[in-house]
N, C-alpha and C. Protein backbone atom coordinates (compact mmCIF):
# COMPACT_ATOMS: atom_id res chain seq x y z
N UNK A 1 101.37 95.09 120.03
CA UNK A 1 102.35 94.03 119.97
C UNK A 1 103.46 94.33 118.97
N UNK A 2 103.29 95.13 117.65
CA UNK A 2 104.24 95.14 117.01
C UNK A 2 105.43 96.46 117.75
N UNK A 3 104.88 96.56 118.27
CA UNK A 3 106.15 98.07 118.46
C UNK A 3 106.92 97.04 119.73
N UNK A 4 106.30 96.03 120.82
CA UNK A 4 107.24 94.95 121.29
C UNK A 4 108.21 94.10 120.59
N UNK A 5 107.46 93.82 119.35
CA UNK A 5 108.45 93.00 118.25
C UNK A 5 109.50 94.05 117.70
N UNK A 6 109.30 95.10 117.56
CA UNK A 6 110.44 95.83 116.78
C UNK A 6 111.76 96.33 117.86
N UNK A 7 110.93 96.41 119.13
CA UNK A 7 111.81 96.73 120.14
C UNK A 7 112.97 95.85 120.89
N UNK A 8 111.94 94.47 120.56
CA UNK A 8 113.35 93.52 120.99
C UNK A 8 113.95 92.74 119.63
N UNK A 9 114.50 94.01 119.01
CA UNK A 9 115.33 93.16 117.54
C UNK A 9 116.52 94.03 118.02
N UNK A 10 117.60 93.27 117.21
CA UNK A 10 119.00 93.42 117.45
C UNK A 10 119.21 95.06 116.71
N UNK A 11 119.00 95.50 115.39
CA UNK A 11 118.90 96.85 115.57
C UNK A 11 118.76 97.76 116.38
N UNK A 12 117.22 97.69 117.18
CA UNK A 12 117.00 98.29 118.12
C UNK A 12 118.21 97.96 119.10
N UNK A 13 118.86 97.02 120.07
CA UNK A 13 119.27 96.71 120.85
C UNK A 13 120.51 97.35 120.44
N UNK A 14 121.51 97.71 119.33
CA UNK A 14 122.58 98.54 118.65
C UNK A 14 121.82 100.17 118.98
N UNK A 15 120.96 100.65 118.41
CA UNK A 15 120.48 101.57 118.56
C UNK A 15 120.82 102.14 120.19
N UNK A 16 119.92 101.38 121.10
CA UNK A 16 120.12 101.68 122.15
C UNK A 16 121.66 101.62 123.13
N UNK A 17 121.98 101.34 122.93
CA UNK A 17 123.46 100.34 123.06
C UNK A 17 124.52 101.63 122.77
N UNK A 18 124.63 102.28 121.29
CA UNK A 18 124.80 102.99 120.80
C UNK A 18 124.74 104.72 121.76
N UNK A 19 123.54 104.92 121.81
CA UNK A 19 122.90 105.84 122.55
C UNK A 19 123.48 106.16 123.97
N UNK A 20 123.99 105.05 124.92
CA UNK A 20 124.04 104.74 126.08
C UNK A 20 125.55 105.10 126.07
N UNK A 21 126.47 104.62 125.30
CA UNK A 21 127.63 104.93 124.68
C UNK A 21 127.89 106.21 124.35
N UNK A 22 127.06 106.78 123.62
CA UNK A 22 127.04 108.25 123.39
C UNK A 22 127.37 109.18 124.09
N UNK A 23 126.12 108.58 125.41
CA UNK A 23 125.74 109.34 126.52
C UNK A 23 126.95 109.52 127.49
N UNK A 24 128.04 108.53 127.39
CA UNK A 24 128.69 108.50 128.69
C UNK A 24 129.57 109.09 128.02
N UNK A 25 130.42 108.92 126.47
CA UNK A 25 131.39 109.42 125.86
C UNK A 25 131.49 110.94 125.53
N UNK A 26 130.32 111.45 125.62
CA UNK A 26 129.81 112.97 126.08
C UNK A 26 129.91 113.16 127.29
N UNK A 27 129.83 112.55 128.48
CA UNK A 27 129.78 113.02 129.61
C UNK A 27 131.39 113.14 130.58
N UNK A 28 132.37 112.20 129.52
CA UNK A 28 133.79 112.19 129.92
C UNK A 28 133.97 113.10 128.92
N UNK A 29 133.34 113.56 128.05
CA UNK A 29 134.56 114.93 127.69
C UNK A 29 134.01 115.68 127.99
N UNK A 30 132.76 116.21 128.22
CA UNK A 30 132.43 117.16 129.43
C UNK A 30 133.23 116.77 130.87
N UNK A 31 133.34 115.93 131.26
CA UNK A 31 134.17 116.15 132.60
C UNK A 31 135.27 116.45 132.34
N UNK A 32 136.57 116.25 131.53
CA UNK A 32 137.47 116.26 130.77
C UNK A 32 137.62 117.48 130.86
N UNK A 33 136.66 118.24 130.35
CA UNK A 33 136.69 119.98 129.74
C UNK A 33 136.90 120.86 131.47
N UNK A 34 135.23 120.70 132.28
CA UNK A 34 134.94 121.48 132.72
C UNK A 34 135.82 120.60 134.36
N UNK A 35 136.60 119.74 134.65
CA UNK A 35 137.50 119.31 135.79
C UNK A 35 138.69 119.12 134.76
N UNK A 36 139.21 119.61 134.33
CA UNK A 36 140.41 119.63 133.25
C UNK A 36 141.66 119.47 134.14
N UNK A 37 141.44 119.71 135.36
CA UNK A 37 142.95 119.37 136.08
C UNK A 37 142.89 117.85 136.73
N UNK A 38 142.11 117.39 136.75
CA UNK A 38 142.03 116.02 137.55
C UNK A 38 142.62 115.17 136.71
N UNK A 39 142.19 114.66 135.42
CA UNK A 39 142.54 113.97 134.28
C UNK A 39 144.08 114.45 133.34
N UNK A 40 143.98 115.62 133.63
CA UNK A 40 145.50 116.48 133.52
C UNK A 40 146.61 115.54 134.24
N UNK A 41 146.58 115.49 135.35
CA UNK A 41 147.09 115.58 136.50
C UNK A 41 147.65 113.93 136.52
N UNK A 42 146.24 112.70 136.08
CA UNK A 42 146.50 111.62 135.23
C UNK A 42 147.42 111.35 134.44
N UNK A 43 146.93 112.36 133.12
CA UNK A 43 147.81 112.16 131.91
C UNK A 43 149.64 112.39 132.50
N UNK A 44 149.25 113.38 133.04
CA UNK A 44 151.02 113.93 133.33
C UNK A 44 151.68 112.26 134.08
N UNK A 45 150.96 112.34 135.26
CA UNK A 45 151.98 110.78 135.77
C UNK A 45 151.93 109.65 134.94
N UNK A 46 151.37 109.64 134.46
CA UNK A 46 151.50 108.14 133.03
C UNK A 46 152.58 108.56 132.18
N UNK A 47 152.39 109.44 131.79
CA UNK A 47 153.51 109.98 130.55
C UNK A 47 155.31 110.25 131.33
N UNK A 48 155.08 110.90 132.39
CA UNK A 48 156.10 110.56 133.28
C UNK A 48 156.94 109.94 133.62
N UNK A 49 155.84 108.38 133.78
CA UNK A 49 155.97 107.20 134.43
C UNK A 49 157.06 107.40 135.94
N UNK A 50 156.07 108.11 136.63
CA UNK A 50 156.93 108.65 138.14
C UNK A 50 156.40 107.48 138.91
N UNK A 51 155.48 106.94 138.64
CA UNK A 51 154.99 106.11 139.90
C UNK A 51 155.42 104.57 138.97
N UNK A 52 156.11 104.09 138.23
CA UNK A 52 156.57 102.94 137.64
C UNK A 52 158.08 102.55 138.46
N UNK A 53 158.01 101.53 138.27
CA UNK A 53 159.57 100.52 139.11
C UNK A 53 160.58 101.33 139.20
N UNK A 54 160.47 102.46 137.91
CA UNK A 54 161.63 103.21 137.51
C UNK A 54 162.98 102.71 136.98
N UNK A 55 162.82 101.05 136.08
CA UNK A 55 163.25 100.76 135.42
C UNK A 55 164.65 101.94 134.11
N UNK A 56 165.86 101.28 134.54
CA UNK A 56 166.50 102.56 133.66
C UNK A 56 166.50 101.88 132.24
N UNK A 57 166.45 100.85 132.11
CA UNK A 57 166.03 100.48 130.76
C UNK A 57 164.30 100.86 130.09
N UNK A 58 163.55 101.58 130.78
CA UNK A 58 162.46 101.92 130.48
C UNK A 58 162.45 103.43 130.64
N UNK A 59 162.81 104.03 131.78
CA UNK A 59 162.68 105.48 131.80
C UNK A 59 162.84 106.58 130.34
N UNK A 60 163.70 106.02 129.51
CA UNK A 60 163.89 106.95 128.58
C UNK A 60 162.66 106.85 127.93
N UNK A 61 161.88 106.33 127.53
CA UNK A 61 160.01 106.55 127.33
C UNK A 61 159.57 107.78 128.18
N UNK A 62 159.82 108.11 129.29
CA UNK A 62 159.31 109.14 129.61
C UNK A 62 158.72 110.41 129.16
N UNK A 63 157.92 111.18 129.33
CA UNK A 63 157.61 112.67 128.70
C UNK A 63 157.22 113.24 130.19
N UNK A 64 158.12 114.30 130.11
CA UNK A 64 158.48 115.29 131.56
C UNK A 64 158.21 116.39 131.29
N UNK A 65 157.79 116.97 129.98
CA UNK A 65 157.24 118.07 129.56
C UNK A 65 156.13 118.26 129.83
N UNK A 66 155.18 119.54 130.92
CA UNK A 66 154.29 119.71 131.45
C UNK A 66 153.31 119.88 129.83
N UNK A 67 154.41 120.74 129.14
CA UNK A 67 153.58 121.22 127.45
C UNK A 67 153.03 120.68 126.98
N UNK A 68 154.29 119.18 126.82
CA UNK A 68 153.83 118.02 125.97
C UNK A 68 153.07 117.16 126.03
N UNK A 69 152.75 116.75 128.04
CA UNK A 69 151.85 116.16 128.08
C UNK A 69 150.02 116.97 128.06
N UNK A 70 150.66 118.25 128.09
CA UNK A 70 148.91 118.68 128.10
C UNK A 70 148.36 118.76 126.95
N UNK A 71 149.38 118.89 125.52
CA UNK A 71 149.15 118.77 124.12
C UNK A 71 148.51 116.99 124.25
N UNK A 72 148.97 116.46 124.62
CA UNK A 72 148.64 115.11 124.60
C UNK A 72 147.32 115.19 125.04
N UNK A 73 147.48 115.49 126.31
CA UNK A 73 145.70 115.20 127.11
C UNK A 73 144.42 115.91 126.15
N UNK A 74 144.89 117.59 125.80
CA UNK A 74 143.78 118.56 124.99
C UNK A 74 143.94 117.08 123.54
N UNK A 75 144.43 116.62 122.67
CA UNK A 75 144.34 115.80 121.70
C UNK A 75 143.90 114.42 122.07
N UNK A 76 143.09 113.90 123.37
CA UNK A 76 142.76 112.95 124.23
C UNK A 76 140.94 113.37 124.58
N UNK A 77 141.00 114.09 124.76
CA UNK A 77 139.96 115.05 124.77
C UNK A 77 138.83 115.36 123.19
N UNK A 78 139.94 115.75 122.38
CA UNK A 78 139.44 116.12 121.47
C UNK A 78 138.97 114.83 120.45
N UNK A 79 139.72 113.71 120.62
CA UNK A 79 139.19 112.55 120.07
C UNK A 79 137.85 112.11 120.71
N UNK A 80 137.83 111.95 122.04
CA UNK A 80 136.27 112.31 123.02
C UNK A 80 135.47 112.70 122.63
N UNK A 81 135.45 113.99 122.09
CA UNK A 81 134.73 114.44 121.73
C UNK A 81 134.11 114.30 120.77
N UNK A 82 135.40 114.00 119.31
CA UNK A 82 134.61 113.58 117.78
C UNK A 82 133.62 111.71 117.90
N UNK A 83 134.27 111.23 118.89
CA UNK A 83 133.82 110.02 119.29
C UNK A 83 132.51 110.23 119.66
N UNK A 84 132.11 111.04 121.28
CA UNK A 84 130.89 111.31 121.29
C UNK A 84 129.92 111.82 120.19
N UNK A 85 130.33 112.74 119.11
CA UNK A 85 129.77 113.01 117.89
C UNK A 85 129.35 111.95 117.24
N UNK A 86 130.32 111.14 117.13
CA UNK A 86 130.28 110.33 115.65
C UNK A 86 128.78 109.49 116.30
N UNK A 87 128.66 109.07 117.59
CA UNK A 87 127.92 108.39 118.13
C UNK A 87 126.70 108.40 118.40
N UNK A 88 126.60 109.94 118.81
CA UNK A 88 125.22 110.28 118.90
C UNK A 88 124.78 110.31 117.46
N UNK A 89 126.12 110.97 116.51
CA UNK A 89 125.03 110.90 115.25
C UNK A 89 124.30 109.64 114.99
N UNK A 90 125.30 108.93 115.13
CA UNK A 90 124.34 107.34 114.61
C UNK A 90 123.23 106.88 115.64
N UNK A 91 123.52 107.45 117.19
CA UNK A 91 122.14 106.80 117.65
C UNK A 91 120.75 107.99 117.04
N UNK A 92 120.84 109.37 116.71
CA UNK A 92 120.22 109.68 116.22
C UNK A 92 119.70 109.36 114.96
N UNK A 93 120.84 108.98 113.74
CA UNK A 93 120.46 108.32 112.84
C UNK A 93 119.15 107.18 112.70
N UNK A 94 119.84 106.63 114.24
CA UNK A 94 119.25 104.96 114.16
C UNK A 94 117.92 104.86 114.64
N UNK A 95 117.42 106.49 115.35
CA UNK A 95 116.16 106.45 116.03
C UNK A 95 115.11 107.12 114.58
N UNK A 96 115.78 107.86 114.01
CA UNK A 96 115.26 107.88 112.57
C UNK A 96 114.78 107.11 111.69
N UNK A 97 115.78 105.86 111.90
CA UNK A 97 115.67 104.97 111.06
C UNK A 97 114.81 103.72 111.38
N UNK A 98 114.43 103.88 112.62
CA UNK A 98 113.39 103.35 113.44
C UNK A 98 112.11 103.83 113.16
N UNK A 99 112.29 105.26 113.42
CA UNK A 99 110.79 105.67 113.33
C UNK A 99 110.24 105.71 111.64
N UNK A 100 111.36 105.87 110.69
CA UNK A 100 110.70 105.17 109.53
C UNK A 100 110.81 104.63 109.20
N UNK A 101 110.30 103.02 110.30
CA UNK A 101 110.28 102.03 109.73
C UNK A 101 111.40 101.18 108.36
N UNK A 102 112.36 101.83 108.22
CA UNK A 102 113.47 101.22 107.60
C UNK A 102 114.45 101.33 107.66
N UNK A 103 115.81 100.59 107.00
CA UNK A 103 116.67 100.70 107.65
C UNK A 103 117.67 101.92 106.67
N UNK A 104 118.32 102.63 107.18
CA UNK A 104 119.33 103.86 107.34
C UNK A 104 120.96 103.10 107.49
N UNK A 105 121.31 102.71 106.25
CA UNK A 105 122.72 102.79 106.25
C UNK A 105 123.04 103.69 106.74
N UNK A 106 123.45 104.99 107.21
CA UNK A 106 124.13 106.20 107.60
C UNK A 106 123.98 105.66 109.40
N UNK A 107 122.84 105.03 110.02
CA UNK A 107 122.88 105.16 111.15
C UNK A 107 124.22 104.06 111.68
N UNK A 108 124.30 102.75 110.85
CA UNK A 108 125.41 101.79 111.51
C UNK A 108 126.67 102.61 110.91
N UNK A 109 126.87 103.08 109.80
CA UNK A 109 128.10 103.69 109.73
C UNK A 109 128.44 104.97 110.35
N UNK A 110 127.53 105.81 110.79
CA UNK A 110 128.08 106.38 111.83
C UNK A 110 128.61 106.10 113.41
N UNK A 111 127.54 104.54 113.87
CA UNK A 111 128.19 104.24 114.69
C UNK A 111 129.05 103.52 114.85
N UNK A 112 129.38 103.10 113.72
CA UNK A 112 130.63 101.82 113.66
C UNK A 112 132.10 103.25 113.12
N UNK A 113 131.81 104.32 112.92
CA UNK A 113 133.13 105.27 113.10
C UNK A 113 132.77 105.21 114.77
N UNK A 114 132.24 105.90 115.65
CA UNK A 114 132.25 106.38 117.06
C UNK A 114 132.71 104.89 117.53
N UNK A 115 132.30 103.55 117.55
CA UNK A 115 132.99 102.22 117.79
C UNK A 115 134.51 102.35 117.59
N UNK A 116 134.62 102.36 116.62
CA UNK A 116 136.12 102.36 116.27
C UNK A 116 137.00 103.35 116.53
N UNK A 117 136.46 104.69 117.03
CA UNK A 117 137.40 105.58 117.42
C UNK A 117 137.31 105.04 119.32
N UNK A 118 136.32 104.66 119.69
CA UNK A 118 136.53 104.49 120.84
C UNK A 118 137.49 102.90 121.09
N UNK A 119 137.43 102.07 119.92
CA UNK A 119 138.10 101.23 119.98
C UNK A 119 140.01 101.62 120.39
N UNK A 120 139.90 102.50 119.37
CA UNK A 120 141.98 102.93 119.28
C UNK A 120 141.87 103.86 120.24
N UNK A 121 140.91 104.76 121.08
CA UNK A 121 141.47 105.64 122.31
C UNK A 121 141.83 104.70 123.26
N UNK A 122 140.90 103.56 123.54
CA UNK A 122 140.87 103.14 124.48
C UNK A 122 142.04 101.61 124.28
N UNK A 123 141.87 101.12 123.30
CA UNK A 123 142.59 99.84 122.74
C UNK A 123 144.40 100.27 122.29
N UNK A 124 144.41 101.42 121.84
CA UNK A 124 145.61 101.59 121.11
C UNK A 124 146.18 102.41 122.12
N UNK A 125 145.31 103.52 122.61
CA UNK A 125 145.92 104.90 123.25
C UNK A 125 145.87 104.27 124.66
N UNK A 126 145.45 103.50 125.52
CA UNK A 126 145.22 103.40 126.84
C UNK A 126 145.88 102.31 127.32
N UNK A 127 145.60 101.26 126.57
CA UNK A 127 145.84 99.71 126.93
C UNK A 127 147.39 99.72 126.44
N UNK A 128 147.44 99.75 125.17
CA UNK A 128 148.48 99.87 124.63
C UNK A 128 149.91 100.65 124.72
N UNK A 129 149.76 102.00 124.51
CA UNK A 129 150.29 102.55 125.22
C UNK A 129 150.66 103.55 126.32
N UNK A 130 149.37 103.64 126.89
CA UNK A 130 149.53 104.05 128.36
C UNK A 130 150.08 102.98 129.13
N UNK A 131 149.63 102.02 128.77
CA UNK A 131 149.72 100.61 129.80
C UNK A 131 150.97 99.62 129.66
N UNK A 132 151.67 99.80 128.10
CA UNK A 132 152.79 98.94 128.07
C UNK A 132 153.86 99.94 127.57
N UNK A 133 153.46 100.88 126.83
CA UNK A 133 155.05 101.53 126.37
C UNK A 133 155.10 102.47 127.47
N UNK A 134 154.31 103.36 128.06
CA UNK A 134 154.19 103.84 129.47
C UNK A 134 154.53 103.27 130.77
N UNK A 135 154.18 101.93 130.92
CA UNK A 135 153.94 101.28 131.79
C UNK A 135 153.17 101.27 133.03
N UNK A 136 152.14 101.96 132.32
CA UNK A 136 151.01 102.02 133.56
C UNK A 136 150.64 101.29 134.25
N UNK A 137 150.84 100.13 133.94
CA UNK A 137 150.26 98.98 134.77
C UNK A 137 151.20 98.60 135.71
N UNK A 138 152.05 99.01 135.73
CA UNK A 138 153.52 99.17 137.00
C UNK A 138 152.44 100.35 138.07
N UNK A 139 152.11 100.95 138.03
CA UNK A 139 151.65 102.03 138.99
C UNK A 139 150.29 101.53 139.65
N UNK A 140 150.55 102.17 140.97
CA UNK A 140 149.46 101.29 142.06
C UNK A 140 148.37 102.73 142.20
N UNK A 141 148.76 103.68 141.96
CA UNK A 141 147.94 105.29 141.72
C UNK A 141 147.42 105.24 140.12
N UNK A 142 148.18 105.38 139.40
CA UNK A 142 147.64 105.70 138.39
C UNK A 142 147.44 104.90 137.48
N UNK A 143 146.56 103.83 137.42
CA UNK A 143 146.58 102.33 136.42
C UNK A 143 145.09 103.02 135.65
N UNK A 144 145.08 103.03 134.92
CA UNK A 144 143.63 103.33 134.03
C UNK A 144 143.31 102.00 133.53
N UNK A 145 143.89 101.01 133.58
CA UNK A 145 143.86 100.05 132.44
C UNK A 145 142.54 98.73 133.05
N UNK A 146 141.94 99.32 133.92
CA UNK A 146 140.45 98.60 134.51
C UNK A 146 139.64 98.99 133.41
N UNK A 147 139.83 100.46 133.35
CA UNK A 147 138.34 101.67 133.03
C UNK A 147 138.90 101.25 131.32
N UNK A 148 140.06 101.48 130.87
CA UNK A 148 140.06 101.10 129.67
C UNK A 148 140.02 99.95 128.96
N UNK A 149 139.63 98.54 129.68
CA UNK A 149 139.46 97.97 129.19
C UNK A 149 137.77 97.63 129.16
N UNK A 150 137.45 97.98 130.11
CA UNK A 150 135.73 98.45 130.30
C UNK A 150 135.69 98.81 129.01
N UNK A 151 135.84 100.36 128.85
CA UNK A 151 135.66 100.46 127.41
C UNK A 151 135.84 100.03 126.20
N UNK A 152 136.85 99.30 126.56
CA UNK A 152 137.24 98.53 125.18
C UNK A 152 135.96 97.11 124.95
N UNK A 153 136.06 96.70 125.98
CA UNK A 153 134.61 95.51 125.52
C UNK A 153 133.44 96.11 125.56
N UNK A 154 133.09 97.51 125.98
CA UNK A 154 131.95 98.09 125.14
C UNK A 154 131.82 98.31 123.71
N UNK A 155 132.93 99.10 123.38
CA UNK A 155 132.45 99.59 122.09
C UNK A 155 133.12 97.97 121.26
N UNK A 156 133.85 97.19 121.47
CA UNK A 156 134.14 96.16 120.78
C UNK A 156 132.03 95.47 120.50
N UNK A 157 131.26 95.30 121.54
CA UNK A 157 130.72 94.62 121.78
C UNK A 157 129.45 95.72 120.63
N UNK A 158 129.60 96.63 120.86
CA UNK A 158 128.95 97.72 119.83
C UNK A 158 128.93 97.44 118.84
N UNK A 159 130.36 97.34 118.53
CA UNK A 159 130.62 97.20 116.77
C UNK A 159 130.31 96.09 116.18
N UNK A 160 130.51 94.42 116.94
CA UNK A 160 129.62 93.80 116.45
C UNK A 160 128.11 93.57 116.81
N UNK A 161 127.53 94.27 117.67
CA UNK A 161 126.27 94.33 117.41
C UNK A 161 125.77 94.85 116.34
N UNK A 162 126.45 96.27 116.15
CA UNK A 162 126.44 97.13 114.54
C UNK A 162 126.05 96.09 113.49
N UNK A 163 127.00 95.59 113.46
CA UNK A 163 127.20 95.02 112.27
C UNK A 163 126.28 93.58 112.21
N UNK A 164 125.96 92.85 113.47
CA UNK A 164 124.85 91.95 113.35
C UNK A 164 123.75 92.48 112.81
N UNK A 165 123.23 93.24 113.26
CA UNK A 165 122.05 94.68 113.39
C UNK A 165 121.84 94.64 112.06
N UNK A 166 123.01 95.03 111.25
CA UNK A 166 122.91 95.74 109.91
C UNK A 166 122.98 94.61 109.13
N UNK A 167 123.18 92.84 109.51
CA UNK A 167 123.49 91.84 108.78
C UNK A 167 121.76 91.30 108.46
N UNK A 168 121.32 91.94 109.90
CA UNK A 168 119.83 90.94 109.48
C UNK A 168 118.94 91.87 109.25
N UNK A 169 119.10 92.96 108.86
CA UNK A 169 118.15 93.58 107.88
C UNK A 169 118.57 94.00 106.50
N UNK A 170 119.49 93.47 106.36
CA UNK A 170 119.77 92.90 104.67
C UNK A 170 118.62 91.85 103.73
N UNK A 171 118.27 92.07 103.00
CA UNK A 171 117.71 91.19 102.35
C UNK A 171 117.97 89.67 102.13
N UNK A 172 117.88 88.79 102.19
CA UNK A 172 118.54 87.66 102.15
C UNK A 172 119.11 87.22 100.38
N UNK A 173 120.05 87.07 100.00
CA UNK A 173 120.33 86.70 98.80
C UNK A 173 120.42 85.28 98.08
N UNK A 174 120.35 85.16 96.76
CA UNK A 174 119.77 84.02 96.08
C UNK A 174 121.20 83.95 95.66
N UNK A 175 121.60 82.11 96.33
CA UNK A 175 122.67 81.61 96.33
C UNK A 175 123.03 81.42 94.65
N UNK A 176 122.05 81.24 94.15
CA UNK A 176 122.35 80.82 92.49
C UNK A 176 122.35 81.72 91.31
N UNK A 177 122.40 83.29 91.54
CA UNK A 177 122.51 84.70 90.97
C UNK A 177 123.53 85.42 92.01
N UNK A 178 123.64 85.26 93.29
CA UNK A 178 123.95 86.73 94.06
C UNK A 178 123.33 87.48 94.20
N UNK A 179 122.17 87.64 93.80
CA UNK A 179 121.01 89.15 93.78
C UNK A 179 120.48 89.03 95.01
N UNK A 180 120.21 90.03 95.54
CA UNK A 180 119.05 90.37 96.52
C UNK A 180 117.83 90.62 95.94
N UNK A 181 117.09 89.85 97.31
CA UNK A 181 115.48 89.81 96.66
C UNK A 181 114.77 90.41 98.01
């Protein structure tokens, strides 16, 4: 019974959560890497903005540089990647910190970096400006802004689990000192 009780606590449920996150944020920059022209091919028409109203008060946003946008995509990629890192470290952390029985500051702060980097790829870099200074969301081909907002209420939903996770295995403190007991 106790390994049921430890399994359905909100740690655990970050832990796993975490892990699952990991798993997929590794598996888009492996696809990323090893289909490198498909997502290429993405980046270029967003940055473009060939498939937008073609607004002439907007076009000058454009980037028509094949260079510039693949510097963009390889630096799209490479955040992917430190993201998948930062993530697994902490779900590894957190399975550590499970199996000995206590809790591992290092495991929520590693996953609350992989949260937050997936927060600004997907929140800052996708939504933001793929989607409004780009204007991706003008394009009926190339709209990412489903899949990025998917991601964005994952790892949003991560980070405060993180941080619930890490709130209730705090000690509870004595309102009339501040100390933890």
């Amino acid at each position: 019974m106790q390994v049921f009780r430890r399994l359905g606590t909100l740690p655990v449920a970050a832990t796993v959560l975490t892990g699952m996150t990991a798993t997929q944020m590794t598996l888009v920059t492996a696809g990323n890497i090893t289909d490198f022209g498909t997502n290429q091919a993405f980046v270029r028409h967003v940055l473009a903005m060939d498939t937008t109203f073609q607004s002439s008060h907007m076009m000058w946003r454009a980037i028509t540089s094949p260079g510039v946008a693949d510097a963009i995509y390889i630096a799209i990629i490479a955040w992917e990647l430190i993201t998948a890192l930062a993530l697994l470290a902490g779900f590894f952390a957190g399975i550590r910190s499970h199996l000995a029985g206590r809790t591992l500051p290092i495991a929520s702060q590693l996953s609350n970096v992989g949260w937050i980097m997936q927060l600004t790829l997907f929140g800052v870099g996708f939504m933001a400006i793929g989607g409004e200074w780009f204007q991706m969301w003008q394009s009926s081909k190339w709209n990412g802004l489903s899949a990025a907002l998917q991601n964005l209420i994952v790892a949003s939903l991560g980070l405060v689990l993180t941080h619930l996770a890490t709130k209730e295995s705090r000690p509870a403190t004595n309102p009339t000192d501040g100390s933890f007991h």
